[in-house]
Protein backbone atom coordinates (compact mmCIF):
# COMPACT_ATOMS: atom_id res chain seq x y z
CA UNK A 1 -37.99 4.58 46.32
CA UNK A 2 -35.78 7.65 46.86
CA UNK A 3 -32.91 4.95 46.61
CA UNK A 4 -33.70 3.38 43.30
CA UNK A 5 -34.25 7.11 42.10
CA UNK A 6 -30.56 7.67 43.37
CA UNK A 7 -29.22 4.86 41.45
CA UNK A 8 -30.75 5.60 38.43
CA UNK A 9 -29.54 8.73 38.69
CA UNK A 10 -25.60 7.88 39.09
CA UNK A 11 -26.52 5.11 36.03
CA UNK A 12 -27.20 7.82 34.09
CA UNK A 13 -24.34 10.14 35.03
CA UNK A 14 -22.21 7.65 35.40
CA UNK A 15 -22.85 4.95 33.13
CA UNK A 16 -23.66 6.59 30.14
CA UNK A 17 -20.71 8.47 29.46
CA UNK A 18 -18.75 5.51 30.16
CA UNK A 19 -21.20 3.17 27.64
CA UNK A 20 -20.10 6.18 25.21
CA UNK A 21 -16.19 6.29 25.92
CA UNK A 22 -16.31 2.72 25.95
CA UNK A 23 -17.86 1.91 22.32
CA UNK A 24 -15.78 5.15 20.94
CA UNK A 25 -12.37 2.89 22.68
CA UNK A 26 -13.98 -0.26 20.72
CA UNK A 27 -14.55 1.23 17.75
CA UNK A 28 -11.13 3.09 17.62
CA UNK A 29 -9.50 -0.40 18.37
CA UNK A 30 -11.55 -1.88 15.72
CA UNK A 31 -10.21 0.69 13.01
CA UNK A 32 -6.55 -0.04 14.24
CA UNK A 33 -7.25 -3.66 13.28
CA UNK A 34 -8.57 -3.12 10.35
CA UNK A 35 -5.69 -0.72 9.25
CA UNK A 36 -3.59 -3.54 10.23
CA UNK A 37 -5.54 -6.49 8.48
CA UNK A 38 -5.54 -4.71 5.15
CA UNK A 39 -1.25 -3.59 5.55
CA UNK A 40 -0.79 -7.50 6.37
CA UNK A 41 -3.08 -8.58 3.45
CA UNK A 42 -1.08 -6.07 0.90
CA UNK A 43 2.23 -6.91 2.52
CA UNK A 44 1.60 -10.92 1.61
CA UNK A 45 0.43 -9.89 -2.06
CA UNK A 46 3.79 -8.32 -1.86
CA UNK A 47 5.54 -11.26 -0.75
CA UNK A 48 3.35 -13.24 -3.26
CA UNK A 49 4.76 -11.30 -5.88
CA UNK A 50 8.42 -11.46 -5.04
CA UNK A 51 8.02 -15.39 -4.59
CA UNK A 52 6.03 -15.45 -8.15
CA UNK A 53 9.41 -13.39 -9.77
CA UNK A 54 11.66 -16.07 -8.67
CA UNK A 55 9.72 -19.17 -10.61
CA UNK A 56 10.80 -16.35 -13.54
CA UNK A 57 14.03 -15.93 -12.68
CA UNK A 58 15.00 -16.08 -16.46
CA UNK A 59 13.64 -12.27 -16.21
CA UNK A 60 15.99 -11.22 -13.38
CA UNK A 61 13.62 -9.53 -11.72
CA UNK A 62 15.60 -9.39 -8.19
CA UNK A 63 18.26 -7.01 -10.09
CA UNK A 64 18.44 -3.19 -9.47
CA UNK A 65 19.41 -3.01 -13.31
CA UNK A 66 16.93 -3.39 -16.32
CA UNK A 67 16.57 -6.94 -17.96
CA UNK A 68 18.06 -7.13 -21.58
CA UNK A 69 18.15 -9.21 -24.25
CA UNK A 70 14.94 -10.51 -24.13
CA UNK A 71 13.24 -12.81 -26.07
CA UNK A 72 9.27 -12.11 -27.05
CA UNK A 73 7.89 -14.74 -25.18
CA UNK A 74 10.05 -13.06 -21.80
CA UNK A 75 9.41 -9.49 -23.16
CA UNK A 76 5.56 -10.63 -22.63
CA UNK A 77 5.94 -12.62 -19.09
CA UNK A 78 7.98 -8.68 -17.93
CA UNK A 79 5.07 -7.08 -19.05
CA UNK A 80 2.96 -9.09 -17.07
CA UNK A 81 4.94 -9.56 -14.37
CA UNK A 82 4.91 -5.17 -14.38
CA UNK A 83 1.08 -5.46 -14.59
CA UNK A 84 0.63 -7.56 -11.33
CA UNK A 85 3.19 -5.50 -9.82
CA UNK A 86 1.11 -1.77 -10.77
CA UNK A 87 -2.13 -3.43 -9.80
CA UNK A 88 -0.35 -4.24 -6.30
CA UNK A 89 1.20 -0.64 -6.31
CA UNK A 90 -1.92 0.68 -6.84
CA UNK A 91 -4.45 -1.07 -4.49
CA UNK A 92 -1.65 -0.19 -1.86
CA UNK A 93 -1.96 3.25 -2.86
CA UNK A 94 -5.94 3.28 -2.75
CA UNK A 95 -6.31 2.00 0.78
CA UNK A 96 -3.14 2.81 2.07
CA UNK A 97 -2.37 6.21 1.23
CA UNK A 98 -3.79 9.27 2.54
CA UNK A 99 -3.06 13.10 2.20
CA UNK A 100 -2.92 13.98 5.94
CA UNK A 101 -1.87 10.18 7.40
CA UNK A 102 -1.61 9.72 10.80
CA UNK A 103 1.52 8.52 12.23
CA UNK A 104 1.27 5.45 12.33
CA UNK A 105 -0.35 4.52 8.61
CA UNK A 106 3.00 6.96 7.53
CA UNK A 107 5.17 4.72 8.89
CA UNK A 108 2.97 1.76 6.72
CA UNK A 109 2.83 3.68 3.49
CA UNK A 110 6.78 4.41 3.69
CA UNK A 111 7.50 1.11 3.00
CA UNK A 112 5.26 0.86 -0.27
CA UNK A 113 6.45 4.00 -1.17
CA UNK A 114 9.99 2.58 -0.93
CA UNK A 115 9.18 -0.94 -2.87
CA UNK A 116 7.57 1.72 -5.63
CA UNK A 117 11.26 4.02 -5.63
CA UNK A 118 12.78 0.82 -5.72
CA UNK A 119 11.09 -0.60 -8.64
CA UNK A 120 11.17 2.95 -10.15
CA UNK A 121 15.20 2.67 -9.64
CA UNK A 122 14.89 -0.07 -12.63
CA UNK A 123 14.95 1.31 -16.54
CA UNK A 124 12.47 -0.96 -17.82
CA UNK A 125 10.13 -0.58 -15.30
CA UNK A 126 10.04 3.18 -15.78
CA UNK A 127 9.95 2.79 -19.57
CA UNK A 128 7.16 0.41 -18.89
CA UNK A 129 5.22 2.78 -16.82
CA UNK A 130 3.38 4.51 -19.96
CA UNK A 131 1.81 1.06 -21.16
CA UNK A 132 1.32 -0.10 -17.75
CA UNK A 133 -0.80 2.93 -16.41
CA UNK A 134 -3.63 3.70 -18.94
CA UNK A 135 -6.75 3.17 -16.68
CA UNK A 136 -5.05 3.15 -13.56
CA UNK A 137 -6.36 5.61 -10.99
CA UNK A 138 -5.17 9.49 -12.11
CA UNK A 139 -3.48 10.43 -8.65
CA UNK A 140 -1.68 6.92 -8.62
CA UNK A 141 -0.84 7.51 -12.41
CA UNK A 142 0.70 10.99 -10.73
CA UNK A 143 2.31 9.73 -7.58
CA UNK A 144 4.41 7.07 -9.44
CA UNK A 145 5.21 9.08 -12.72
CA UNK A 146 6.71 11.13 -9.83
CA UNK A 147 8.32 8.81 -8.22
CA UNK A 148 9.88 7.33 -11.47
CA UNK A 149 11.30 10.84 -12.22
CA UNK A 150 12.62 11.35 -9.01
CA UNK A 151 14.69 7.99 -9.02
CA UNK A 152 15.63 8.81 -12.64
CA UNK A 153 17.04 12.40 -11.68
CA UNK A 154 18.61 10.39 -8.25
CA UNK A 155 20.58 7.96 -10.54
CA UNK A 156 21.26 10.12 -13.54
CA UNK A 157 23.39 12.55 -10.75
């Protein structure tokens, strides 16, 4: 009896703490995933996008300069084309972004934050910015009006 007392005894010293640091490991390797399942599903939108601007190549999207001499019908499909792009920008910004990051989710959001400068870089999409961010989220609406006047003041010097 004194036995079976005994190993209950190291269970519970024992074993508990390690059930405890075990399920905190899980769950911490869980959240890593997670992080990483929703910067892969973001990235492909990404990718989506850029494969979905060259079946409109007409609007010469890929260039760092603005698109002229547009027609309304391609004036329209840029304006769209601006929306999806925002929307992206934006859900990026919403589960990707973070006051006080972590290391590791910096290193993620740097890379949205340089698609947004680069995108920012181009005229058109800054002059768009006004029509494109009326019911946006206010502290995306702030982060890229930022980031647009930053890459304005960059190339303007």
């Amino acid at each position: 009896m004194q036995t079976l007392e005994m190993l209950s005894m190291l269970v519970t010293i024992f074993g508990l703490p390690l059930a405890i640091f075990v399920f905190v490991f899980e769950q911490r390797k869980q959240r890593i995933n997670e992080e990483e399942e929703i910067y892969q599903m973001l990235a492909d939108g990404y990718t989506n996008f850029l494969k979905l601007s060259l079946n409109h190549s007409d609007l010469r999207l890929q260039s760092a300069n603005a698109t002229v001499d547009l027609n309304d019908e391609q004036r329209d499909r840029l304006m769209g084309m601006f929306s999806i792009l925002i929307a992206l920008f934006e859900r990026a910004y919403l589960v990707a972004h973070e006051p006080d990051m972590p290391e590791r989710k910096k290193r993620h959001w740097a890379s949205w934050e340089d698609f947004m400068r680069e995108w920012c870089r181009r005229e058109d999409f800054r002059n768009a910015l006004p029509q494109l961010l009326p019911g946006e989220d206010p502290e995306f609406a702030v982060y890229i009006h930022r980031l647009a006047q930053e890459e304005a003041a960059r190339l303007s010097s």
